[in-house]
N, C-alpha and C. Protein backbone atom coordinates (compact mmCIF):
# COMPACT_ATOMS: atom_id res chain seq x y z
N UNK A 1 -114.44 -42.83 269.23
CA UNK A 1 -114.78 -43.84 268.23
C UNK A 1 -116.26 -44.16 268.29
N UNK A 2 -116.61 -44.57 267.09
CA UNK A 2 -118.14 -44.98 267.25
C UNK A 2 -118.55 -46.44 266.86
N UNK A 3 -119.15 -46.91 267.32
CA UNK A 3 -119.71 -48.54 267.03
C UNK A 3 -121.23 -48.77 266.70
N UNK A 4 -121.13 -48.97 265.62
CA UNK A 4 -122.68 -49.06 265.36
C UNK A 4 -122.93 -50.66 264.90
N UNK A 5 -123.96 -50.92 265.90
CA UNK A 5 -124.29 -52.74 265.85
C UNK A 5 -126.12 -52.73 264.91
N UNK A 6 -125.96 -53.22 263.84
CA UNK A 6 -127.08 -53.60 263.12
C UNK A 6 -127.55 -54.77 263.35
N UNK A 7 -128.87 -54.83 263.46
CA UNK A 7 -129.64 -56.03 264.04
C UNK A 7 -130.93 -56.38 263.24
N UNK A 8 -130.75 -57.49 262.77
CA UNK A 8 -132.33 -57.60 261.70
C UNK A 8 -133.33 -58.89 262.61
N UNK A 9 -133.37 -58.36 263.76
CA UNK A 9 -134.24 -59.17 264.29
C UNK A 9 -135.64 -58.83 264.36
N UNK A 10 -136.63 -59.51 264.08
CA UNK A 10 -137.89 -59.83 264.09
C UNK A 10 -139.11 -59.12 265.05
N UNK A 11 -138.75 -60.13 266.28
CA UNK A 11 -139.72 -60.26 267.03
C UNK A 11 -138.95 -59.63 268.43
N UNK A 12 -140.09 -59.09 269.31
CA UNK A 12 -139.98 -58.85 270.20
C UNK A 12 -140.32 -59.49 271.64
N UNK A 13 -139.53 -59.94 272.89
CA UNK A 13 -138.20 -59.80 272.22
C UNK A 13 -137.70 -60.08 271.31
N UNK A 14 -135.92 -60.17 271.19
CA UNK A 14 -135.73 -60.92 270.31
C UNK A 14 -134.15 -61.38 270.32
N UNK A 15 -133.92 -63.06 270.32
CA UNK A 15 -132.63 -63.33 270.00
C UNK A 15 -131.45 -63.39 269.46
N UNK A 16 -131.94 -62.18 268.45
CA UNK A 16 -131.06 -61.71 267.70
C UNK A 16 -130.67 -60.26 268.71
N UNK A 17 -131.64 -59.59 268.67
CA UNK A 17 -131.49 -58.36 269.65
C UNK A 17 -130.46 -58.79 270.99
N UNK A 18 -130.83 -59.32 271.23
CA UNK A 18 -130.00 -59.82 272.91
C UNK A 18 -128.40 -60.42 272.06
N UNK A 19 -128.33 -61.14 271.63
CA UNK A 19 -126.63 -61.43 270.66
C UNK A 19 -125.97 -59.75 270.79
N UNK A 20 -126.73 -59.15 269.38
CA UNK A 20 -126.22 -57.83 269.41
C UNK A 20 -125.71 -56.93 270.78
N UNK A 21 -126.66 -56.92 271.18
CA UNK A 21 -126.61 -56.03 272.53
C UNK A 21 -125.42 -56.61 273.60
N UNK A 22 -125.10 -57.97 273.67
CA UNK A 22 -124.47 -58.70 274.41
C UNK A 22 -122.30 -58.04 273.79
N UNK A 23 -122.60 -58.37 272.55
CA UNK A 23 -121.39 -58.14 271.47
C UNK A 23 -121.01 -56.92 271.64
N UNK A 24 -121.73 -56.03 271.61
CA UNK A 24 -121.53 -54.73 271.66
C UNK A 24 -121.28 -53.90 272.94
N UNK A 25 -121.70 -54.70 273.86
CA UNK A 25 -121.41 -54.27 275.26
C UNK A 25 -119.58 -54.47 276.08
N UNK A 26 -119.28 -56.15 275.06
CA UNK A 26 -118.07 -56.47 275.35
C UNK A 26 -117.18 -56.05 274.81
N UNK A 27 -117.70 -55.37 273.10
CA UNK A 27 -116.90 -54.51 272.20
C UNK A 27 -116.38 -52.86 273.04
N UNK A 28 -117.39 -52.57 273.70
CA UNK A 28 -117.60 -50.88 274.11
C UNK A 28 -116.47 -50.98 275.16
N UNK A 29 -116.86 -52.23 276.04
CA UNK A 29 -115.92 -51.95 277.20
C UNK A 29 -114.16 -52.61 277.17
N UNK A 30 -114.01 -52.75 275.62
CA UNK A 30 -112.34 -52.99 275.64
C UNK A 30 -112.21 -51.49 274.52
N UNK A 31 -112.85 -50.51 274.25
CA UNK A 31 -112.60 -49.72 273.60
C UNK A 31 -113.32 -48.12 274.11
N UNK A 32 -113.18 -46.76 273.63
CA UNK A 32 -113.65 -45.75 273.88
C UNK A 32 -114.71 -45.73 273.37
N UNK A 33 -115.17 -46.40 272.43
CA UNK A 33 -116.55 -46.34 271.28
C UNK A 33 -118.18 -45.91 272.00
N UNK A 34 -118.72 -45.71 271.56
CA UNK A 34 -120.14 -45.28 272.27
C UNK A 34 -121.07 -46.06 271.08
N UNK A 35 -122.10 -46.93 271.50
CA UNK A 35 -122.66 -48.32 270.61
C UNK A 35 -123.99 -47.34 270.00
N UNK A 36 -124.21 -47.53 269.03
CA UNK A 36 -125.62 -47.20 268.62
C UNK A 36 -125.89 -48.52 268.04
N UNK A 37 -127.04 -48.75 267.96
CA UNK A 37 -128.22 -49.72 267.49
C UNK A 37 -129.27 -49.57 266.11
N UNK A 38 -129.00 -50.22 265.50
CA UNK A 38 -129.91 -49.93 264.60
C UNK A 38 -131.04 -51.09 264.02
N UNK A 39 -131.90 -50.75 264.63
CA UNK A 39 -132.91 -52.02 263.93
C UNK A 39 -133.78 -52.14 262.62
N UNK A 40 -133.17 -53.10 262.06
CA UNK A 40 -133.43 -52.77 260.99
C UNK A 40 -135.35 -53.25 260.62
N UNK A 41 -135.90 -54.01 261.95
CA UNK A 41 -137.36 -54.10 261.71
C UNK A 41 -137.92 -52.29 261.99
N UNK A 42 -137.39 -51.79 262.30
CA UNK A 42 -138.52 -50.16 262.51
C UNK A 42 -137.76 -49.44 260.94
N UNK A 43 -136.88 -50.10 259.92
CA UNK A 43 -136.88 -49.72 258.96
C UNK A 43 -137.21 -50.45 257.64
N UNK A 44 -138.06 -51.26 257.93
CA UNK A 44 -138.66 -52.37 256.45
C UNK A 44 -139.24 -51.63 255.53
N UNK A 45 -140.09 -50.57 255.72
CA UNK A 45 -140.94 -50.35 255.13
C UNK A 45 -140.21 -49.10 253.94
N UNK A 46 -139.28 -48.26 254.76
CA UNK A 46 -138.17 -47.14 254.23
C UNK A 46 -137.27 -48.02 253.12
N UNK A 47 -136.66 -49.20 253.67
CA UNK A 47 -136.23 -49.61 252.94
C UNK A 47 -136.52 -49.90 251.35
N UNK A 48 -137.91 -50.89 251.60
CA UNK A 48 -138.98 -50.90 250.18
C UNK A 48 -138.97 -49.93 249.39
N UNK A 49 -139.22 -48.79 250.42
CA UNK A 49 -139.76 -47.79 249.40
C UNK A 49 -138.35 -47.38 248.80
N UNK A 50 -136.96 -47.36 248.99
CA UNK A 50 -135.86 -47.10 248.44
C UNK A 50 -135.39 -47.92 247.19
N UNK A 51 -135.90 -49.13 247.50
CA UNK A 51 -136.04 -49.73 246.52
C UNK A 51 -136.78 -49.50 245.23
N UNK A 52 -137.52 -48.97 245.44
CA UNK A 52 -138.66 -48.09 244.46
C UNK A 52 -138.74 -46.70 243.66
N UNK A 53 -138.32 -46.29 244.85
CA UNK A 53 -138.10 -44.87 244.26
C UNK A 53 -136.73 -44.05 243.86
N UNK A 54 -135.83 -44.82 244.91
CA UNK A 54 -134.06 -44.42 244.98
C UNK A 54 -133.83 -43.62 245.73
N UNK A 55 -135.16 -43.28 247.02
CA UNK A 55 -134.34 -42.29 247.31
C UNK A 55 -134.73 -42.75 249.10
N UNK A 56 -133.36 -42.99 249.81
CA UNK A 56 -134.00 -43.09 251.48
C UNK A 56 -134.45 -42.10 252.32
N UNK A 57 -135.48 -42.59 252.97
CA UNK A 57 -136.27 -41.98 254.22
C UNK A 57 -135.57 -41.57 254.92
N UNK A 58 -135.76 -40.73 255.97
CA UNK A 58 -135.38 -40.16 257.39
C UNK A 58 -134.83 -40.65 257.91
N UNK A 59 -135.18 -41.92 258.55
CA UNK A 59 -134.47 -42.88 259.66
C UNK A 59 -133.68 -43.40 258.89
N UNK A 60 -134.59 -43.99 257.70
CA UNK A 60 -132.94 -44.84 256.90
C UNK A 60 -131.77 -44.28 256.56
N UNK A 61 -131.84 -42.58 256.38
CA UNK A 61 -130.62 -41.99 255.51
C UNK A 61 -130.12 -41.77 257.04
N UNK A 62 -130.65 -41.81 258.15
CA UNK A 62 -129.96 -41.66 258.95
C UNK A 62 -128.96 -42.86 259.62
N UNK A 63 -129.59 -44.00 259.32
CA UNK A 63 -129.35 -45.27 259.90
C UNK A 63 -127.79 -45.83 258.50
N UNK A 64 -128.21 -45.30 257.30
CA UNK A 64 -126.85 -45.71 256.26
C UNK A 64 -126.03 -44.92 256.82
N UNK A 65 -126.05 -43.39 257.51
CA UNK A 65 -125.03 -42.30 257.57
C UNK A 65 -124.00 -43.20 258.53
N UNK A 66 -124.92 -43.07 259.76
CA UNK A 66 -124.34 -44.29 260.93
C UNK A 66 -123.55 -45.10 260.26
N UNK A 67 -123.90 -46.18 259.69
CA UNK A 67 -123.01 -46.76 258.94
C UNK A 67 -121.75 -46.86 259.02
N UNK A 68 -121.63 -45.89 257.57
CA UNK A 68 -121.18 -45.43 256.68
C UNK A 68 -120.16 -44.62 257.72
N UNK A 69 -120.64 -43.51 258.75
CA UNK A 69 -119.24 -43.03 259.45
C UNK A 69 -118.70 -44.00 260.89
N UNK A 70 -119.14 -45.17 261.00
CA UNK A 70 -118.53 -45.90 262.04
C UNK A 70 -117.01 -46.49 262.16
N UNK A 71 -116.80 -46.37 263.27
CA UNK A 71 -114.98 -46.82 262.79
C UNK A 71 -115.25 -48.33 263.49
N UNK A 72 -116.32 -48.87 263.65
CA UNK A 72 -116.27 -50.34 263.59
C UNK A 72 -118.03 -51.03 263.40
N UNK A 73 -118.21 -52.38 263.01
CA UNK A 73 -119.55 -52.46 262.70
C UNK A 73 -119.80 -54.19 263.25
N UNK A 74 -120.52 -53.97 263.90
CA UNK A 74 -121.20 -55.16 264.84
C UNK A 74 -122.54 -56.05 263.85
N UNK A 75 -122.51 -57.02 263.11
CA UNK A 75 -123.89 -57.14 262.28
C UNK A 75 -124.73 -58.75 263.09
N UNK A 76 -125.71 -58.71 262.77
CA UNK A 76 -126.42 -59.80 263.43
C UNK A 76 -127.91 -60.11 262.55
N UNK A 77 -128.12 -61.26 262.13
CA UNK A 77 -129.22 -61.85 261.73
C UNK A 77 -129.49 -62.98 261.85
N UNK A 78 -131.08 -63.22 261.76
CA UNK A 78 -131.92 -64.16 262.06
C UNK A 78 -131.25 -65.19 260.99
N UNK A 79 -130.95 -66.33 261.05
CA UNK A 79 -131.22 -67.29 259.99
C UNK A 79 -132.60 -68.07 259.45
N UNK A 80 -132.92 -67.18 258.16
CA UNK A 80 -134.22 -67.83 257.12
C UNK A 80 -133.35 -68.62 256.03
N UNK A 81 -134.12 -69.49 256.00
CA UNK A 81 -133.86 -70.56 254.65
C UNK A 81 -132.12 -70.72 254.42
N UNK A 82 -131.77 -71.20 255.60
CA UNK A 82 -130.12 -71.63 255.40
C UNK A 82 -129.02 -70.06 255.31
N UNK A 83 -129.30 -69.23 255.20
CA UNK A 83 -128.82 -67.54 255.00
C UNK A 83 -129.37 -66.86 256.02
N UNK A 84 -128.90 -65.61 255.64
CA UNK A 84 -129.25 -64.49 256.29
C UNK A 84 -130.74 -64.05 255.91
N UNK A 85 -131.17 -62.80 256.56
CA UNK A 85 -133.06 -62.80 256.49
C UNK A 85 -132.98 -61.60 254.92
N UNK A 86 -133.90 -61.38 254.01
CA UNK A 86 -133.98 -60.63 252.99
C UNK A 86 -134.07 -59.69 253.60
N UNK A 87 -134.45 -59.22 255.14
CA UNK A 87 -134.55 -57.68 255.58
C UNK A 87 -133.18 -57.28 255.57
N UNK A 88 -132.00 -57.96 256.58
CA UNK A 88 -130.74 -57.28 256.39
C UNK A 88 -130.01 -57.41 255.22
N UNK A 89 -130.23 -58.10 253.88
CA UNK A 89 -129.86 -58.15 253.14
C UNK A 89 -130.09 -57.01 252.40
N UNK A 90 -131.70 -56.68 252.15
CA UNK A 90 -131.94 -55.62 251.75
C UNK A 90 -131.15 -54.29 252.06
N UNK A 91 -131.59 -54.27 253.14
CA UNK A 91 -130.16 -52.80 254.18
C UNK A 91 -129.20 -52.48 253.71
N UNK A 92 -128.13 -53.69 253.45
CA UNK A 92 -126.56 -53.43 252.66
C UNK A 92 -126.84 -53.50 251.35
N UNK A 93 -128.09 -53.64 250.35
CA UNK A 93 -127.76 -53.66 249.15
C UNK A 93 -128.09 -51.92 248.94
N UNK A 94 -128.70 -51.55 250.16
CA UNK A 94 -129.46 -50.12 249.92
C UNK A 94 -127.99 -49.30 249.95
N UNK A 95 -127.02 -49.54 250.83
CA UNK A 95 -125.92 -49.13 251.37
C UNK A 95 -124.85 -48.52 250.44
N UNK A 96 -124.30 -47.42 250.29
CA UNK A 96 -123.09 -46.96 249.12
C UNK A 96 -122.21 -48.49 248.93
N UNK A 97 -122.07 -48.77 247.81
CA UNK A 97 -121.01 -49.92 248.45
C UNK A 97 -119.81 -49.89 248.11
N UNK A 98 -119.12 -48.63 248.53
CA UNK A 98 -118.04 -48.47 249.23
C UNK A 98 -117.83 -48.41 250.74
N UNK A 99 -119.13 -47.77 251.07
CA UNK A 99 -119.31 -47.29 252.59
C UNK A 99 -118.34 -48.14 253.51
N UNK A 100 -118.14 -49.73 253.62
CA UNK A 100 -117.87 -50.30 253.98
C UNK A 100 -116.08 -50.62 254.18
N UNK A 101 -115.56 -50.24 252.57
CA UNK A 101 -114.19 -50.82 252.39
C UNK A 101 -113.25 -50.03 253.74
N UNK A 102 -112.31 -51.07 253.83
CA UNK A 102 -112.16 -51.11 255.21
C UNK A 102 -112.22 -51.38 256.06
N UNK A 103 -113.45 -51.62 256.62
CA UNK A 103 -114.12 -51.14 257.96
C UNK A 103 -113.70 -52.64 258.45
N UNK A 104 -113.31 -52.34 260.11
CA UNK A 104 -114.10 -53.80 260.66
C UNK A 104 -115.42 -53.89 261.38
N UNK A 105 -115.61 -55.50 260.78
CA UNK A 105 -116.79 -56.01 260.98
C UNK A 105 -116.88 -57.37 261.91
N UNK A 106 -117.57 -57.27 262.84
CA UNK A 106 -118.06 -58.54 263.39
C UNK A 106 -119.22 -59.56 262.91
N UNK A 107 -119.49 -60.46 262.31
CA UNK A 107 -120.61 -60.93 262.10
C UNK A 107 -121.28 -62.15 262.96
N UNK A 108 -122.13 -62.18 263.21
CA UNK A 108 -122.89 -62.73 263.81
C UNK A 108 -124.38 -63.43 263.49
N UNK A 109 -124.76 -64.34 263.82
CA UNK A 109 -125.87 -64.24 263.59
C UNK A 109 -126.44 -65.84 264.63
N UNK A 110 -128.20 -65.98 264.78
CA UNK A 110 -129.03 -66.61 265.74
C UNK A 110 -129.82 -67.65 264.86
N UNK A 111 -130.44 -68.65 265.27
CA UNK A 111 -131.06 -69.28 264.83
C UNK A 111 -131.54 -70.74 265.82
N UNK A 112 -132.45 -71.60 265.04
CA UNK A 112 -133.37 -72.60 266.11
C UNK A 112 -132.47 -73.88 266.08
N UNK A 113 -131.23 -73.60 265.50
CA UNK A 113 -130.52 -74.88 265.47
C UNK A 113 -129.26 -75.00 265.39
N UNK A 114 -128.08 -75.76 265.84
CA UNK A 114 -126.67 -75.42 265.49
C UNK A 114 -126.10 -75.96 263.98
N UNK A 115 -127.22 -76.58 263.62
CA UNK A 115 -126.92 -76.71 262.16
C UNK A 115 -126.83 -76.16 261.09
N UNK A 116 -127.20 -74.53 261.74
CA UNK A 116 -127.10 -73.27 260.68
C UNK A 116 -126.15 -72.47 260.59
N UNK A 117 -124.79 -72.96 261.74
CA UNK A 117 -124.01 -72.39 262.22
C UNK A 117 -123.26 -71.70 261.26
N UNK A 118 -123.22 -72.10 260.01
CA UNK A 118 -122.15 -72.42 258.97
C UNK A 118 -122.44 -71.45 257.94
N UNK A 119 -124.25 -70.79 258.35
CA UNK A 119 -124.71 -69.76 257.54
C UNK A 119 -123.30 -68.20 257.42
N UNK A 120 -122.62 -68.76 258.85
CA UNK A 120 -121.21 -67.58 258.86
C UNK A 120 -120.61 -67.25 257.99
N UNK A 121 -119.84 -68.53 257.52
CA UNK A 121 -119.18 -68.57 256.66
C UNK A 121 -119.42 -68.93 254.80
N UNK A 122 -120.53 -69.12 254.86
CA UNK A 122 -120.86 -69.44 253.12
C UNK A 122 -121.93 -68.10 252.97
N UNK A 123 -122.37 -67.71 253.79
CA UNK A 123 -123.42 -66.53 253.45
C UNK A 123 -122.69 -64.70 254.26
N UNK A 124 -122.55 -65.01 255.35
CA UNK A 124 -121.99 -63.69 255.81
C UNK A 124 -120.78 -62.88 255.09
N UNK A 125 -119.64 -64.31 255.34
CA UNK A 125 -118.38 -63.49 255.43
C UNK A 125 -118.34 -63.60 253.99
N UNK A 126 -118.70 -64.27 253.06
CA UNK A 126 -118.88 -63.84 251.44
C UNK A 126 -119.06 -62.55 251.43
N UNK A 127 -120.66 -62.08 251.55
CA UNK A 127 -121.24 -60.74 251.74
C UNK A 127 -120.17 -59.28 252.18
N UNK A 128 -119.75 -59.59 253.31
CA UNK A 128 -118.52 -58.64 253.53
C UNK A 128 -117.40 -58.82 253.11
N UNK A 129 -117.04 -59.63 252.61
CA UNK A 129 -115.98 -59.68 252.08
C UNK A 129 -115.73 -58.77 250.43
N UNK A 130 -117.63 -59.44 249.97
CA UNK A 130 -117.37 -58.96 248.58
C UNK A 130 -117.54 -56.99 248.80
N UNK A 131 -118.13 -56.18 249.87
CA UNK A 131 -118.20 -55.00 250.44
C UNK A 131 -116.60 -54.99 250.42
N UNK A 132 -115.70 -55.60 250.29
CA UNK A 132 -114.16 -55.08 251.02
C UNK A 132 -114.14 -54.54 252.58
N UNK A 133 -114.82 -55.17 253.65
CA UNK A 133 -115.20 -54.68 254.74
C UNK A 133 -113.92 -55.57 255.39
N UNK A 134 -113.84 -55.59 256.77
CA UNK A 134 -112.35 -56.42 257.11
C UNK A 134 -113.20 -57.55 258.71
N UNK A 135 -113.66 -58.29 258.52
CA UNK A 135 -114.30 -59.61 259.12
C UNK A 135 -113.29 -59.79 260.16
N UNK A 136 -113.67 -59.64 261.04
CA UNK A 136 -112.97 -60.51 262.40
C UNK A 136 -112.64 -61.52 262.01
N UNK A 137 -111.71 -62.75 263.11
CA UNK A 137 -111.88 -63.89 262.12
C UNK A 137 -112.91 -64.79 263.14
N UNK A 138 -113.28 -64.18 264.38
CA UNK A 138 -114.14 -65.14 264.86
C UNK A 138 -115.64 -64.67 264.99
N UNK A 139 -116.40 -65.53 264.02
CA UNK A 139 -118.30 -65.06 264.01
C UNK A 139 -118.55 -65.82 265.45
N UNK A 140 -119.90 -65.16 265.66
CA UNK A 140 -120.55 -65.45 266.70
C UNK A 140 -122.22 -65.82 265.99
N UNK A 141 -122.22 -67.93 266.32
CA UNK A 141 -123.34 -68.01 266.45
C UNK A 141 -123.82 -68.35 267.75
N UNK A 142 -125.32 -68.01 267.78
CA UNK A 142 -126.04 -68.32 268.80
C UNK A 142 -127.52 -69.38 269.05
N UNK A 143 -126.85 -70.82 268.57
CA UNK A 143 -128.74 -71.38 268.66
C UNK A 143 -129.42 -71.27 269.79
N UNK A 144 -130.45 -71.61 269.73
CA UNK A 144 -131.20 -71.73 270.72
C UNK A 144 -130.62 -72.78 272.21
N UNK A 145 -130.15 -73.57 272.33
CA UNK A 145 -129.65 -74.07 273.39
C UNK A 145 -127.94 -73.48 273.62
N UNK A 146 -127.85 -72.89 272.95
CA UNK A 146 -126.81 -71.97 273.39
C UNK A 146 -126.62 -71.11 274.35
N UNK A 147 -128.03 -70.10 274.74
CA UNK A 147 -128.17 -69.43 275.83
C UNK A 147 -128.27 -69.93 277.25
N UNK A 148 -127.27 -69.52 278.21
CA UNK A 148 -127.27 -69.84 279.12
C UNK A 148 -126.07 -71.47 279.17
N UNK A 149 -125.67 -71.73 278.47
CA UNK A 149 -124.71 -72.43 278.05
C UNK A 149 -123.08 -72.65 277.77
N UNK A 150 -121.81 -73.07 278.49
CA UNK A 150 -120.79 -72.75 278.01
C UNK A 150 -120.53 -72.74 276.62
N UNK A 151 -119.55 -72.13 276.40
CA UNK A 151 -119.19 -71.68 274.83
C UNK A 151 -119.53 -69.96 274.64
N UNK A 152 -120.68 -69.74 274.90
CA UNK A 152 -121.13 -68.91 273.86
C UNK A 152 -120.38 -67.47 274.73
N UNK A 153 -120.39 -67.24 276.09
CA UNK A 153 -120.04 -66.14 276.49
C UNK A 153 -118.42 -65.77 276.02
N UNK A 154 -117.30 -67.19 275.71
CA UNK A 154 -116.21 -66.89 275.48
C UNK A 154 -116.19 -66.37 274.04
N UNK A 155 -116.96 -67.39 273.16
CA UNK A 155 -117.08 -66.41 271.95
C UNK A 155 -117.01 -65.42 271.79
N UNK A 156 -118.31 -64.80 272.10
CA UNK A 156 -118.73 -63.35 272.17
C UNK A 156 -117.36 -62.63 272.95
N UNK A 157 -117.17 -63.17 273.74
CA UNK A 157 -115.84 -62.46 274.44
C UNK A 157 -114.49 -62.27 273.58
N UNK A 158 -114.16 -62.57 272.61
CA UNK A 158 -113.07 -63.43 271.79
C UNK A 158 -113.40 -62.45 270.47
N UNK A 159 -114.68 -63.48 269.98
CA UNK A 159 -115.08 -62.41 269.11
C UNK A 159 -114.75 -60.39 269.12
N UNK A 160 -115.07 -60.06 270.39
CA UNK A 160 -115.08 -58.46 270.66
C UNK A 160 -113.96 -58.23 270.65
N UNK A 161 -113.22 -58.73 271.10
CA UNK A 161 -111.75 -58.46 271.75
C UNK A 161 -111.23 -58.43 270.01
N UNK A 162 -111.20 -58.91 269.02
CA UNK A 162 -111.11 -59.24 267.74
C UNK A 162 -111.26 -57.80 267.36
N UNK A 163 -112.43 -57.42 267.27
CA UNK A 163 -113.22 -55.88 266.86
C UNK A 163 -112.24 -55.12 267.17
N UNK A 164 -112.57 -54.78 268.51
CA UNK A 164 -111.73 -53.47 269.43
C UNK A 164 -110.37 -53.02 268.78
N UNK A 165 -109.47 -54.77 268.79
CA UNK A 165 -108.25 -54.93 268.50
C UNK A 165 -108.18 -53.83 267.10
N UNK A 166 -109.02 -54.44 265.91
CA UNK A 166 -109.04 -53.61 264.90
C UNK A 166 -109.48 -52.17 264.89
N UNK A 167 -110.43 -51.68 265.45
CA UNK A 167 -111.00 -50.68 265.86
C UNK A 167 -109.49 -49.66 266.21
N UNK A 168 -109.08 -49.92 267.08
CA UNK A 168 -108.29 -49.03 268.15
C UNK A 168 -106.93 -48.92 267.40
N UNK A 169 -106.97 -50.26 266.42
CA UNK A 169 -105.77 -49.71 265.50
C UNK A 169 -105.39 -49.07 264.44
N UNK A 170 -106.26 -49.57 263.96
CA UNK A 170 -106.82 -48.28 262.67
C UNK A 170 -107.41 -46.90 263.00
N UNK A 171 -107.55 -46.25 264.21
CA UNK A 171 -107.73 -45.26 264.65
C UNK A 171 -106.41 -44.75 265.62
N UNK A 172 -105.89 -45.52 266.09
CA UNK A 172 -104.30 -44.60 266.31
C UNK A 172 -103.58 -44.06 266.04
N UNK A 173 -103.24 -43.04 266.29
CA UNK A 173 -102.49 -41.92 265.77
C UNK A 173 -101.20 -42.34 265.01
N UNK A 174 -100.54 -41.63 264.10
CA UNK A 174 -99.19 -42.34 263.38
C UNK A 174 -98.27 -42.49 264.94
N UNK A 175 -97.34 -42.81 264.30
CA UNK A 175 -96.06 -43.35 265.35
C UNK A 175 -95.48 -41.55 265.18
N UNK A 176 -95.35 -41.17 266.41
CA UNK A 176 -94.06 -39.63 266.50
C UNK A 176 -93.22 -39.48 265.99
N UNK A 177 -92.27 -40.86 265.70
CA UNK A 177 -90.80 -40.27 265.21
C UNK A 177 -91.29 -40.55 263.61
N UNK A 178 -92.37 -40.70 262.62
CA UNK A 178 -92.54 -40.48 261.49
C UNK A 178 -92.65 -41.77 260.90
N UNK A 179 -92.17 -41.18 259.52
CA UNK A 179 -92.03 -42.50 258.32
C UNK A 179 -90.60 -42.71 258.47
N UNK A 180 -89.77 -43.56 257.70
CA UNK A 180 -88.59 -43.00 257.81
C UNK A 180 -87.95 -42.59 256.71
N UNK A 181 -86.78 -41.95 257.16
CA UNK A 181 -86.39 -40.40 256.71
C UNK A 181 -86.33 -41.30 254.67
N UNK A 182 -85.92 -42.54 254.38
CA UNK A 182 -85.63 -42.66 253.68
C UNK A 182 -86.80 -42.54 252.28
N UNK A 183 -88.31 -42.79 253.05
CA UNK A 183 -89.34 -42.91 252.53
C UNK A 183 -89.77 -41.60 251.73
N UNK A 184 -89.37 -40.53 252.59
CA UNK A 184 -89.50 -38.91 251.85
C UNK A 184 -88.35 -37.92 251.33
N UNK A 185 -87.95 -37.44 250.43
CA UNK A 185 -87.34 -36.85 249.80
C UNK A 185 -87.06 -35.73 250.19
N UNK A 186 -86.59 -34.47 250.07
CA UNK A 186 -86.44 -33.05 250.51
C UNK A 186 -87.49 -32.65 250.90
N UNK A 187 -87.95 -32.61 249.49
CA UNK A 187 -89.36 -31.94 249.80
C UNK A 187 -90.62 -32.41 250.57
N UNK A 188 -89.89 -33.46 251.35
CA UNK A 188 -91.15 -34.08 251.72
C UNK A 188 -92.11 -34.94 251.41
N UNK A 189 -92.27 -35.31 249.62
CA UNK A 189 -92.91 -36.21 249.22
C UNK A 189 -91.95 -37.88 249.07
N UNK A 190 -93.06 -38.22 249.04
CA UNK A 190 -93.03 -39.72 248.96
C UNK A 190 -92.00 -40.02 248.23
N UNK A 191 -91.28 -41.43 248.37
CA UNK A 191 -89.91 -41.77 247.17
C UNK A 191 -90.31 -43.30 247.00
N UNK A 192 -89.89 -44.09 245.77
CA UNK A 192 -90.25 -45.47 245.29
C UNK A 192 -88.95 -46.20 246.12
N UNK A 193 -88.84 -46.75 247.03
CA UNK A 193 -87.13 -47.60 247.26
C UNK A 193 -87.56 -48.76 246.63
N UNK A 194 -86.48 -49.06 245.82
CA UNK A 194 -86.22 -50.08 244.56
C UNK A 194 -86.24 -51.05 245.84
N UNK A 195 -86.81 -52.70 245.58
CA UNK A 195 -87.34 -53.74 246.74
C UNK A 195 -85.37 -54.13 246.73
N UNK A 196 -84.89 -54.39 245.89
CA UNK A 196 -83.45 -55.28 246.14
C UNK A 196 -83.25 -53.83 247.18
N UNK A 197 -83.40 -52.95 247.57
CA UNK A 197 -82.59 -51.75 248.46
C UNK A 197 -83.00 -52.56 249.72
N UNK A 198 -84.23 -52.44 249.63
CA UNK A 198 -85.22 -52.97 251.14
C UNK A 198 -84.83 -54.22 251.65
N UNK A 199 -84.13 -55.07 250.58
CA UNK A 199 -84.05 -56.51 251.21
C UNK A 199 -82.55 -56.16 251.61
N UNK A 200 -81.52 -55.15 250.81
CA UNK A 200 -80.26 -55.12 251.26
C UNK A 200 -79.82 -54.50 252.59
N UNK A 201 -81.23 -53.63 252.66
CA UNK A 201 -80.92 -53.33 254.40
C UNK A 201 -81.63 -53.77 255.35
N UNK A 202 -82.47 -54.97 255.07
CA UNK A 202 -82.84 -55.73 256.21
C UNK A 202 -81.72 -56.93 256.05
N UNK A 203 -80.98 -57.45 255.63
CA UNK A 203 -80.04 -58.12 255.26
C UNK A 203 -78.75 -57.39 256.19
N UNK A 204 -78.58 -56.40 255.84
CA UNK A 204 -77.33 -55.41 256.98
C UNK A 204 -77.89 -55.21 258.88
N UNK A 205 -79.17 -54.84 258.85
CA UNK A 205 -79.34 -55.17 260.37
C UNK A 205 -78.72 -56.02 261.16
């Protein structure tokens, strides 16, 4: 499996970087996944120009591919002006937007205050949601007096365990003994069972 954690942090260091890296470490080790990173500050400039011209750069077409073939997705941003930052915004608008349907997603994101906490839910999980992407149900924020602080390690802990859960299930193999027999026909294809059938034999169990 692969896990790719996107990070639109700033500055170096950076508190967004350390979230990510933290998430993704607790994601890796309840699952087989191997984490890649993608920052989306060493791609601002690729981005722009995609915007411009239509067509992505090197790192970027490499950084959407990532994406796009991950069987789970870790996201994290700075909070500017009550939202997410216009750099990672930019990123997913560059993004196929199908790439996503499906997928699970963790969201996350950092900021100088716990009063932005809420950027989760009116700005993130909108965003993926409207992608058809499949949102954990627990975000991970991180203010600044958060680090080094109870709360935040169980999150993050809670949060991952969330991921993996989805991750590892949507990548498991079918069940051995099949569909059942009633679902396929001779030939093997698919059959419609009329719903009054379905309720009459969960009704006989």
């Amino acid at each position: 499996m692969k896990l790719v954690v996107v990070s639109a942090g700033l500055s170096v260091p950076s508190s967004t970087r350390l979230l990510a890296d933290r998430l993704a470490a607790a994601t890796a080790g309840r699952t087989s996944a191997q984490a890649q990173v993608v920052e989306l500050r060493d791609l601002a400039v690729e981005i722009a120009h995609n915007f411009t011209n239509g067509f992505p750069g090197r790192k970027l077409a490499a950084a959407l591919e990532a994406v796009t073939e991950a069987d789970g997705l870790i996201v994290v941003t700075p909070v500017f002006s009550a939202s997410y930052s216009g750099l990672f915004k930019s990123f997913f608008d560059v993004l196929d937007p199908d790439a996503l349907a499906g997928k699970p997603v963790l969201i996350a994101a950092t900021g100088g205050s716990a009063r932005h906490s809420l950027v989760l839910e009116h700005a993130l999980r909108p965003l993926f949601s409207y992608l058809r992407a499949v949102v954990v149900p627990t975000a991970v924020y991180a203010a600044s007096e958060d680090w080094g602080a109870e709360g935040l390690p169980e999150r993050i802990e809670r949060a991952a365990a969330e991921l993996a859960t989805l991750m590892t299930g949507l990548s498991a193999p079918s069940s051995p003994t099949g569909p059942a027999k009633d679902d396929k026909d001779d030939k093997g294809e698919f059959t419609v069972v009329p719903f009054a059938e379905q309720l009459a034999a969960l009704a006989a169990r």
